[in-house]
Protein backbone atom coordinates (compact mmCIF):
# COMPACT_ATOMS: atom_id res chain seq x y z
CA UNK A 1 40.51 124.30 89.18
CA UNK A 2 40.02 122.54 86.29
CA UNK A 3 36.32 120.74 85.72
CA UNK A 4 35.00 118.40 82.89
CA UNK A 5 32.43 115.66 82.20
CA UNK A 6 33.12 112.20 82.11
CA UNK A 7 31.58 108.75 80.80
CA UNK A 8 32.50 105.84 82.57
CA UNK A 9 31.20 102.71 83.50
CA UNK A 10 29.15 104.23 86.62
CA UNK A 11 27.21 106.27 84.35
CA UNK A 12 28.44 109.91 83.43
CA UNK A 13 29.41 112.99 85.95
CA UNK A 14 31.36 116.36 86.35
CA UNK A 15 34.98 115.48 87.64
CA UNK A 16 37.59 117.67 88.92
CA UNK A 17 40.70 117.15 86.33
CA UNK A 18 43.98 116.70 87.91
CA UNK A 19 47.61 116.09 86.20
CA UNK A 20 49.94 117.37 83.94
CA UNK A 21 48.32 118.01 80.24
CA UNK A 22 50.90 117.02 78.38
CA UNK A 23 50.22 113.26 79.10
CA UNK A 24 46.38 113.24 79.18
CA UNK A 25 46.09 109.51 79.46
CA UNK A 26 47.87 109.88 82.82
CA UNK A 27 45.75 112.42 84.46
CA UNK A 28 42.87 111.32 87.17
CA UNK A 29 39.31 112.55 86.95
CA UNK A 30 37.55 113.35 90.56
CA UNK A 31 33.80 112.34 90.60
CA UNK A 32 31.91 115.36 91.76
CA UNK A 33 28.04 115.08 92.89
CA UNK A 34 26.10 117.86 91.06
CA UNK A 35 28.09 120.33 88.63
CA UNK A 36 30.97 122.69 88.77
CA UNK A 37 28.91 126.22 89.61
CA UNK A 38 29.27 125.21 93.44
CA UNK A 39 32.20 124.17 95.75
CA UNK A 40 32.92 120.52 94.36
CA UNK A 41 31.39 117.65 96.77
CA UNK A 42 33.71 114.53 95.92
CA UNK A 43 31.77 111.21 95.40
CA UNK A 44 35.15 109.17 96.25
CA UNK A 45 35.16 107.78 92.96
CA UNK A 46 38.34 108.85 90.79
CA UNK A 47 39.23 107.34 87.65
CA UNK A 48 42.30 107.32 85.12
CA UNK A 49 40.95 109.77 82.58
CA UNK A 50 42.63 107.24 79.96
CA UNK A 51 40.39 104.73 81.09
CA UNK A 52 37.07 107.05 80.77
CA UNK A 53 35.80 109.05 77.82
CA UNK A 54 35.95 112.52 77.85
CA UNK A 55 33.15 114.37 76.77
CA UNK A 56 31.66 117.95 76.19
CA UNK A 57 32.91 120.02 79.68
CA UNK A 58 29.12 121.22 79.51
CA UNK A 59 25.51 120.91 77.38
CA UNK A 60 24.68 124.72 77.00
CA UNK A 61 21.35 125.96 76.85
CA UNK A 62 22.97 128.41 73.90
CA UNK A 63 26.37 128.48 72.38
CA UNK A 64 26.45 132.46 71.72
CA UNK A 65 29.08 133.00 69.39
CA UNK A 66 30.63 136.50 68.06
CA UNK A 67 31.62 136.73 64.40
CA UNK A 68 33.53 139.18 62.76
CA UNK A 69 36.26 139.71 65.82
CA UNK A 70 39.37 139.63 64.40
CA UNK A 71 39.95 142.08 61.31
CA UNK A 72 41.94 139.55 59.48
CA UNK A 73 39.63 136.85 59.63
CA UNK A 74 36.74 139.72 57.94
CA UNK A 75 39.27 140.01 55.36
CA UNK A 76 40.21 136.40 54.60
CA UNK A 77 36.31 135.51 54.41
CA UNK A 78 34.35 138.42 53.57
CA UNK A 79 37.03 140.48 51.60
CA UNK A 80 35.93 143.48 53.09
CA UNK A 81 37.37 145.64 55.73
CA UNK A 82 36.38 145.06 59.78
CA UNK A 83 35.57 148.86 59.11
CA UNK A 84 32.74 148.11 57.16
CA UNK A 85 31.33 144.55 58.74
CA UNK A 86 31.64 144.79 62.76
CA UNK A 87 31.42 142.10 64.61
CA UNK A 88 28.19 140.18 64.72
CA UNK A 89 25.82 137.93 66.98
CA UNK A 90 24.91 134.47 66.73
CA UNK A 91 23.53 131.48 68.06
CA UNK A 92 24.69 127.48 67.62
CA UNK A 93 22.16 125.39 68.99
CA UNK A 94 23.33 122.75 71.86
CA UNK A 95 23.01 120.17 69.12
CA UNK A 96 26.17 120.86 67.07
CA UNK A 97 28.09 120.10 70.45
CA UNK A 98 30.46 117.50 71.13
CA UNK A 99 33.70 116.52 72.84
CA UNK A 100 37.11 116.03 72.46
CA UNK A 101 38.31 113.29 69.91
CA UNK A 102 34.29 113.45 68.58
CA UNK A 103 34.58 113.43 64.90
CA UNK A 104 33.20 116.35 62.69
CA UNK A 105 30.22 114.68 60.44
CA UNK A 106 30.19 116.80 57.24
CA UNK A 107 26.94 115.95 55.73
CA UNK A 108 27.15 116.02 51.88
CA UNK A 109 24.87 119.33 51.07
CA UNK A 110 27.95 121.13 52.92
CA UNK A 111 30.38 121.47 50.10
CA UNK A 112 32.95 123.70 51.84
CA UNK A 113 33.42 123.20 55.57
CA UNK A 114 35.86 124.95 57.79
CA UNK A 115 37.66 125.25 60.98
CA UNK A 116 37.48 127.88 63.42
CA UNK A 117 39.64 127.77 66.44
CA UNK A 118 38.52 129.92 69.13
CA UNK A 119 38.47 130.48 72.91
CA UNK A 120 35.23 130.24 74.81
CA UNK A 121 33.69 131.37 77.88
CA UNK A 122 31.35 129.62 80.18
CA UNK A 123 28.76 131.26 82.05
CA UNK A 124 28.49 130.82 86.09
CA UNK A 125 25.27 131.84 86.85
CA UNK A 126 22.10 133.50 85.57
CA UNK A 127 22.99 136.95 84.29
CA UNK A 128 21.39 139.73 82.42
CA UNK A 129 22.70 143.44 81.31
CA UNK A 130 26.33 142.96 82.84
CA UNK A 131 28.17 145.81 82.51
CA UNK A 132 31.76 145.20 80.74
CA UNK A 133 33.82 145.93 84.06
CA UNK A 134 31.94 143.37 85.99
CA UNK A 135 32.30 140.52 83.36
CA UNK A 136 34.56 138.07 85.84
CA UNK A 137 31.77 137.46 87.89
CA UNK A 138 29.49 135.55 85.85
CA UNK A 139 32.30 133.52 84.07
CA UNK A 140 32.69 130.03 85.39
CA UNK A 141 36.04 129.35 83.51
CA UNK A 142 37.22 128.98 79.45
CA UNK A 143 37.32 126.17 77.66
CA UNK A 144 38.33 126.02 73.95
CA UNK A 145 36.07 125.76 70.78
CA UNK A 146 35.68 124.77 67.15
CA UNK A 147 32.93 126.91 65.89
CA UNK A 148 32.80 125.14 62.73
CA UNK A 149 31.59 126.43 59.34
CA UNK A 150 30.00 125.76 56.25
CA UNK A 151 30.86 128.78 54.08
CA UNK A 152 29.35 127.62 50.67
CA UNK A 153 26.27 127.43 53.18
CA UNK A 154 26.37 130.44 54.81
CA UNK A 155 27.27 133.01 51.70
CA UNK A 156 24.12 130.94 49.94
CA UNK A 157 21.92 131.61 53.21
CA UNK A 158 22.89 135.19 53.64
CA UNK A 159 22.30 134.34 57.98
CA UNK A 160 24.34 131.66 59.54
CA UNK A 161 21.95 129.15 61.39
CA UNK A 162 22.58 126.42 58.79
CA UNK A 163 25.85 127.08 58.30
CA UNK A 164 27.05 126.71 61.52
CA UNK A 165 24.43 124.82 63.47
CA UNK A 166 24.58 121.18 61.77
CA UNK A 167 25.17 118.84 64.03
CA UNK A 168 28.64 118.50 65.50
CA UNK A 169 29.56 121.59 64.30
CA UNK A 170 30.77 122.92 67.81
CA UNK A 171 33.33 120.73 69.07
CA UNK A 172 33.79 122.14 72.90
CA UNK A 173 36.22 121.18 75.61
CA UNK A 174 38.67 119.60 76.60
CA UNK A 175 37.57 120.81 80.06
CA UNK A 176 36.73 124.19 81.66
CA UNK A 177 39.37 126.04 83.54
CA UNK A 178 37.99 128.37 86.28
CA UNK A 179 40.88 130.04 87.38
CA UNK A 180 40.29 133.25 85.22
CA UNK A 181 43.02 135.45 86.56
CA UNK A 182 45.93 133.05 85.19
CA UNK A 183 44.96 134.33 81.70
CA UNK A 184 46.70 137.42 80.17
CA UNK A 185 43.76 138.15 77.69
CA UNK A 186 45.94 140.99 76.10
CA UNK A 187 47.82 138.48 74.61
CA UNK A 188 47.20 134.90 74.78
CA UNK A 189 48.31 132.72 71.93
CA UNK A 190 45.55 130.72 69.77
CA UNK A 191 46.65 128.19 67.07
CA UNK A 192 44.85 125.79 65.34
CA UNK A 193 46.54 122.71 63.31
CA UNK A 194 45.48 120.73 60.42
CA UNK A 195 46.45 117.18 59.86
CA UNK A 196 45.96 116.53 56.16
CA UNK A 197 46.90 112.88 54.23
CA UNK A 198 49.06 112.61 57.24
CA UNK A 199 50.75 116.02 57.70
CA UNK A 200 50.24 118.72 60.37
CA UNK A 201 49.98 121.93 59.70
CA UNK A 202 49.72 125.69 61.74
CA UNK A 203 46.99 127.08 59.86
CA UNK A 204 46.07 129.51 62.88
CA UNK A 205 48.50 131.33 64.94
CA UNK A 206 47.24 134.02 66.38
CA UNK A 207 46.39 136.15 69.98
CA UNK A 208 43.39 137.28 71.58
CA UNK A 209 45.25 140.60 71.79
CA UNK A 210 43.72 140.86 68.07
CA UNK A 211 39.93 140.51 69.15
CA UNK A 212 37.89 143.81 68.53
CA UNK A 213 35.21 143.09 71.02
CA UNK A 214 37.20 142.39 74.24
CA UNK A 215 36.03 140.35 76.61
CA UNK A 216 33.62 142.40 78.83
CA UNK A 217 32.38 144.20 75.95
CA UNK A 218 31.51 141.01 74.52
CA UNK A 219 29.45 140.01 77.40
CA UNK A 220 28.01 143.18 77.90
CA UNK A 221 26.91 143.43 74.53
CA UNK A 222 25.57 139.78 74.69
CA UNK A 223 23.37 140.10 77.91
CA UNK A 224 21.83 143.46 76.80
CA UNK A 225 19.85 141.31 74.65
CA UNK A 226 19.04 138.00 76.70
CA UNK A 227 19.64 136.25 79.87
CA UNK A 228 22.87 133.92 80.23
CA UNK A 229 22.31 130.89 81.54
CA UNK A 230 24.74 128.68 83.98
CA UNK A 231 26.86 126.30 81.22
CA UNK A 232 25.74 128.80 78.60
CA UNK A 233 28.93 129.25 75.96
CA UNK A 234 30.30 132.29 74.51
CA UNK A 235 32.77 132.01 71.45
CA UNK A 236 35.03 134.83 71.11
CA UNK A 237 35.97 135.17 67.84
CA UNK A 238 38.06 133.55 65.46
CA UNK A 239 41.41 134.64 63.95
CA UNK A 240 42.64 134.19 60.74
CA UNK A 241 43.87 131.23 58.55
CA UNK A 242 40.79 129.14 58.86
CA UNK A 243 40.61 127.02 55.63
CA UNK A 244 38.60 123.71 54.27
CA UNK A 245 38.90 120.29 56.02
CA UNK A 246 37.55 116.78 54.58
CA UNK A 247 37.10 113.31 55.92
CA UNK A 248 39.88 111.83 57.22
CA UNK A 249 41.84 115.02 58.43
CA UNK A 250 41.93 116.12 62.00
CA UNK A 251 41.83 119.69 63.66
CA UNK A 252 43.60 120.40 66.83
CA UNK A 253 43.03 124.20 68.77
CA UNK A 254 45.42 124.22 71.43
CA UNK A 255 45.05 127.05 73.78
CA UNK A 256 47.51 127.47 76.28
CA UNK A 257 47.35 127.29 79.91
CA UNK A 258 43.78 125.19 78.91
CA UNK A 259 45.28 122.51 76.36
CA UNK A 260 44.32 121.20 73.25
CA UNK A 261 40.82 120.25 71.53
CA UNK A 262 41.28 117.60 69.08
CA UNK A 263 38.76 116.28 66.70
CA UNK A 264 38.75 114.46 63.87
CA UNK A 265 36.53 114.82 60.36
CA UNK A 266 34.20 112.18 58.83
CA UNK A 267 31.44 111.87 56.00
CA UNK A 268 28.31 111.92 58.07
């Protein structure tokens, strides 16, 4: 099933989103009462999702995030080895999220600001030292994410709070989807594309097949140091070939068997 959030003129809700993602405009969003950690209630209101705004598929408590997961992203940013810098924790606060087509705000004391195209995880329920075998079953679904970054910021910092917690620094979405079997997670593509003065560009193509931390020891390792919350988000790890975007380019992370997560980038 596939969930996400919704503004429309009733006021905003958690839908269930039906159709075929290639022709987003086209597909119909099912009002649900409540949110998407129980069997859906329908309110009988459905909507054209080109007629509604899509927003954020949730408002985490904490965006978790795990840097350092992908060797050749160490080596494109820190110039070291993944030998000698393992992967990391950190936290984005629920203010750098927003939604598809949200714009990036790049305030001006963030000189160097770039994409990082990533899949996420969304936490089901309330959770706490999960061991890595038993990781399915407190994962509501996985969405896509931007984690984005302000590396002049965060080499200058020497921690990454700044850096990547400035507000709308996390675009999330488009929606959540919950059916976590359909995923091969020993090799699913992840590509991210830059639209510069007009022209689109891969800049990431890679596969989670490269992540260090796989998924349950990612989880495990998270919640052996604090509780998970329902709608809580986990970022897996970027890949290589992030690089600087401006105002007036876009970034697009298309995941398959989720979609794509398109944003584009403004002076804030």
């Amino acid at each position: 099933m596939r969930f996400g959030r919704i503004a429309t003129p009733d006021g905003m809700t958690f839908a269930v989103i039906e159709g075929d993602v290639a022709d987003r405009n086209e597909m119909t969003a099912k009002a649900i009462v409540g949110t998407p950690f129980t069997e859906p209630e329908y309110t009988g209101k459905e909507y054209r999702l080109g007629d509604v705004k899509l927003l954020a598929p949730m408002l985490p408590s904490k965006v978790v995030a795990i840097g350092r997961n992908y060797a050749d992203h160490v080596a494109e940013v820190f110039q070291k080895s993944a030998d000698d810098l393992p992967p990391t924790l950190f936290i984005k606060p629920p203010t750098s999220v927003v939604g598809p087509d949200a714009a990036i705000k790049i305030p001006d004391f963030a000189t160097r600001v770039e994409f990082e195209g990533e899949l996420a995880v969304v936490i089901g329920r309330p959770c706490k030292n999960v061991k890595a075998e038993d990781w399915k079953s407190v994962v509501a679904g996985f969405t896509i994410v931007n984690d984005v970054s302000s590396r002049d910021l965060q080499f200058a910092d020497g921690q990454w709070a700044r850096a990547k917690g400035i507000d709308t620094f996390c675009p999330l979405g488009p929606w959540i989807e919950t059916d976590v079997d359909a995923f091969e997670l020993d090799d699913l593509p992840i590509k991210a594309h830059l639209t510069h003065e007009g022209v689109t560009t891969t800049k990431q193509d890679s596969n989670s097949n490269q992540m260090i931390m796989k998924m349950g020891e990612i989880i495990e390792f998270i919640t052996a140091s604090m509780t998970l919350l329902p709608g809580d988000v986990i970022c897996t790890g970027s890949p290589a070939g992030t690089e600087a975007m401006v105002p007036g380019d876009s970034i697009a992370v298309e995941v398959p068997g989720i979609g794509t997560l398109e944003n584009p980038v403004e002076r804030a």
